[in-house]
C-alpha atoms as a PDB file:
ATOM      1  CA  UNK A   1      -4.539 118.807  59.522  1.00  0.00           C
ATOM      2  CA  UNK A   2      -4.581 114.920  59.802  1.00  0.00           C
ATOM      3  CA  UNK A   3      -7.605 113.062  61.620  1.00  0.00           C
ATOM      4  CA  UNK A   4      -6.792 110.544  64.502  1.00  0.00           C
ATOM      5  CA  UNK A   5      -5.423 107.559  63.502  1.00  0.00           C
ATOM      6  CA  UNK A   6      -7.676 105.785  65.960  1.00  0.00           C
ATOM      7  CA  UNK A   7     -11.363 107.216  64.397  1.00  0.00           C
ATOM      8  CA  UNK A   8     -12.343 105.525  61.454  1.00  0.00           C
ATOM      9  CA  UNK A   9     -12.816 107.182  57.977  1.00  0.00           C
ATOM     10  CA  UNK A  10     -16.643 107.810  58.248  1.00  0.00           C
ATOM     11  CA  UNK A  11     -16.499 109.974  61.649  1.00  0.00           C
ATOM     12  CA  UNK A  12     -13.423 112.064  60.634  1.00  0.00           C
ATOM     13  CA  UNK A  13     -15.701 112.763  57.513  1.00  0.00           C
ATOM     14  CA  UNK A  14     -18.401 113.675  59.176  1.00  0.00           C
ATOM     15  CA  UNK A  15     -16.214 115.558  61.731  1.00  0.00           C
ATOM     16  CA  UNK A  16     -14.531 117.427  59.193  1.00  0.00           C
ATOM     17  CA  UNK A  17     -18.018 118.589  57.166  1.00  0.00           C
ATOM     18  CA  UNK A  18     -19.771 119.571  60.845  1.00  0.00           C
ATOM     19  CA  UNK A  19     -16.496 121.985  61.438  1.00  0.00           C
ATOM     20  CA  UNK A  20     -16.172 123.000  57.832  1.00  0.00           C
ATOM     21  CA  UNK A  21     -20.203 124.417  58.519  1.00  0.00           C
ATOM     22  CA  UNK A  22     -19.038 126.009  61.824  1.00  0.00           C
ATOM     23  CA  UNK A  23     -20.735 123.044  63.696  1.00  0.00           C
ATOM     24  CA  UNK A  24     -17.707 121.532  65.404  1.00  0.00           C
ATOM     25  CA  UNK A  25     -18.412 122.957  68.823  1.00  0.00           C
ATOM     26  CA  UNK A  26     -22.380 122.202  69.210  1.00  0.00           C
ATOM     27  CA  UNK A  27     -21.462 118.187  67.656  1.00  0.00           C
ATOM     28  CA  UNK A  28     -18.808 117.950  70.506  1.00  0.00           C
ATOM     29  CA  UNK A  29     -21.408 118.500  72.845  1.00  0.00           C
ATOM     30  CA  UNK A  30     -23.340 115.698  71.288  1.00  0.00           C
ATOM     31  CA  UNK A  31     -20.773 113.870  71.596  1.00  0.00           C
ATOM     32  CA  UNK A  32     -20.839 114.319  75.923  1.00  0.00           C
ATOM     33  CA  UNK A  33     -24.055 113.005  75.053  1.00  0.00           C
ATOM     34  CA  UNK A  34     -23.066 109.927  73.497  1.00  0.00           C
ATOM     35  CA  UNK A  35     -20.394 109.254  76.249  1.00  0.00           C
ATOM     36  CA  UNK A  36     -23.710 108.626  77.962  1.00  0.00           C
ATOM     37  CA  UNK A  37     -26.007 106.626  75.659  1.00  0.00           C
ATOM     38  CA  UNK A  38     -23.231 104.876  73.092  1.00  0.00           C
ATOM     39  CA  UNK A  39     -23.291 101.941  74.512  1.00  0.00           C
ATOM     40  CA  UNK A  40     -27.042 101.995  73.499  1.00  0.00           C
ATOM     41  CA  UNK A  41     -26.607 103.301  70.262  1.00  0.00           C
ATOM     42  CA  UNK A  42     -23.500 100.931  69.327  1.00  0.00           C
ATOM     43  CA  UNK A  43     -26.151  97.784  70.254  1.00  0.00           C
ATOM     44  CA  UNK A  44     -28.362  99.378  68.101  1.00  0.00           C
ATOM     45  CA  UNK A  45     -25.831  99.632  65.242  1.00  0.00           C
ATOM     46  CA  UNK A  46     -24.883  95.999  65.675  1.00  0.00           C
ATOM     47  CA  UNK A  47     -28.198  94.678  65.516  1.00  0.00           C
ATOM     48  CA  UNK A  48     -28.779  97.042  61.988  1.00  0.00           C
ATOM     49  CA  UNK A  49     -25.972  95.283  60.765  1.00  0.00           C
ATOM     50  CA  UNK A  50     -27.812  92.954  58.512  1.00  0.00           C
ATOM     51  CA  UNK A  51     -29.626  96.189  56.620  1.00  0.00           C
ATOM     52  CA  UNK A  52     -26.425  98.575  56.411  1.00  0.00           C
ATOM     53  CA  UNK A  53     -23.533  98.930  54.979  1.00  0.00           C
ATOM     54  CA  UNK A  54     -21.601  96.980  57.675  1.00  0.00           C
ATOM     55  CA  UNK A  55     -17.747  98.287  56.270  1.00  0.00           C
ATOM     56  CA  UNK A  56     -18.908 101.996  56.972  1.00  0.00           C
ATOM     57  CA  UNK A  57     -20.798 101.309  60.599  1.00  0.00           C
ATOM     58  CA  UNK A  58     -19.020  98.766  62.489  1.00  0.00           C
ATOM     59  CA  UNK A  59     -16.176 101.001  62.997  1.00  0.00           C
ATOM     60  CA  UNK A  60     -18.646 104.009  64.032  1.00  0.00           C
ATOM     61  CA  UNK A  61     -20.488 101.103  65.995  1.00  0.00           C
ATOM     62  CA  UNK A  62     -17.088 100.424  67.767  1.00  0.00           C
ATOM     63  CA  UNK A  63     -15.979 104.141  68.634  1.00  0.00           C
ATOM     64  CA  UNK A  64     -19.143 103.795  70.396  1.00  0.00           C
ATOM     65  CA  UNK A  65     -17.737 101.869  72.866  1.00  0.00           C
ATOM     66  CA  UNK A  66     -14.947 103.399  73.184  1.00  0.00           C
ATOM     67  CA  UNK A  67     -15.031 106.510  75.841  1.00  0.00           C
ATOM     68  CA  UNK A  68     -10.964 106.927  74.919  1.00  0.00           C
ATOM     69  CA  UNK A  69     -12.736 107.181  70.965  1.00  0.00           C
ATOM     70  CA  UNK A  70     -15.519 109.085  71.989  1.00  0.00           C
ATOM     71  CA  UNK A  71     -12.767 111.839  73.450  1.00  0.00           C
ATOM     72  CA  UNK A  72     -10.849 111.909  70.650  1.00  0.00           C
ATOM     73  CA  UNK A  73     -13.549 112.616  68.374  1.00  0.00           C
ATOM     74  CA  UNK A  74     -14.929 115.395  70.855  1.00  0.00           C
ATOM     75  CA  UNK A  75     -11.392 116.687  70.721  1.00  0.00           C
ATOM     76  CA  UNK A  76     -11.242 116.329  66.688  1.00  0.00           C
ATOM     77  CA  UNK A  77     -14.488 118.874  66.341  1.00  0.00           C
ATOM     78  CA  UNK A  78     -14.221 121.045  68.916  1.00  0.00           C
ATOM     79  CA  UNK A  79     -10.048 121.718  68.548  1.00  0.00           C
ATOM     80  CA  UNK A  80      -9.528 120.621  64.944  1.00  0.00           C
ATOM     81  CA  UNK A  81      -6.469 118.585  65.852  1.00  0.00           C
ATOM     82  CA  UNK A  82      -5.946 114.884  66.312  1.00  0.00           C
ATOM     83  CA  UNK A  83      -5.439 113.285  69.612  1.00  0.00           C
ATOM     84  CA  UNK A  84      -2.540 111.067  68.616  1.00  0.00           C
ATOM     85  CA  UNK A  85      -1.052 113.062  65.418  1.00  0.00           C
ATOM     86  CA  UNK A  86       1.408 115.958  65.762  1.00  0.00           C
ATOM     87  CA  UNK A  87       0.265 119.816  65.578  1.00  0.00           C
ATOM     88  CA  UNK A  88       3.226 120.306  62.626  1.00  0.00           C
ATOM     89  CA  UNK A  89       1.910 122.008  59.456  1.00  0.00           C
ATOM     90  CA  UNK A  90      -0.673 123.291  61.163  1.00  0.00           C
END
């Protein structure tokens, strides 16, 4: 299966080790959550900047903002397929 073209590198990681330990459902409820606060937690990733690694969180600081992002991730745990990739192969 092939992540979303649109969610960077570290998410679909992360994505794919939550749904690997059966976690995929409960972390796309989280992620109704952060439809809600990730504008907060974006600005909190941008000001962190200076003390991270800003290649790995900038893009996760950007799908913040994004509520088109923030779907396709939901949809990338809870389904296992990508938003914008084909289900072939599967």
């Amino acid at each position: 299966m092939e992540p979303d073209a649109n969610l960077p590198a570290t998410l679909t990681r992360l994505a794919d080790h939550l749904r690997a330990h059966g976690l995929g459902d409960i972390a796309g409820s989280a992620v109704d959550l952060l439809q809600v606060w990730g504008f907060v937690g974006s600005q909190i990733l941008w000001m962190a900047m200076p003390l991270i690694d800003r290649a790995t969180f900038a893009p996760v600081a950007a799908t913040l903002e994004d509520p088109d992002a923030l779907a396709a991730l939901r949809t990338y745990l809870v389904e296992g397929a990508s938003v914008t990739g084909s289900a072939e192969g599967e």
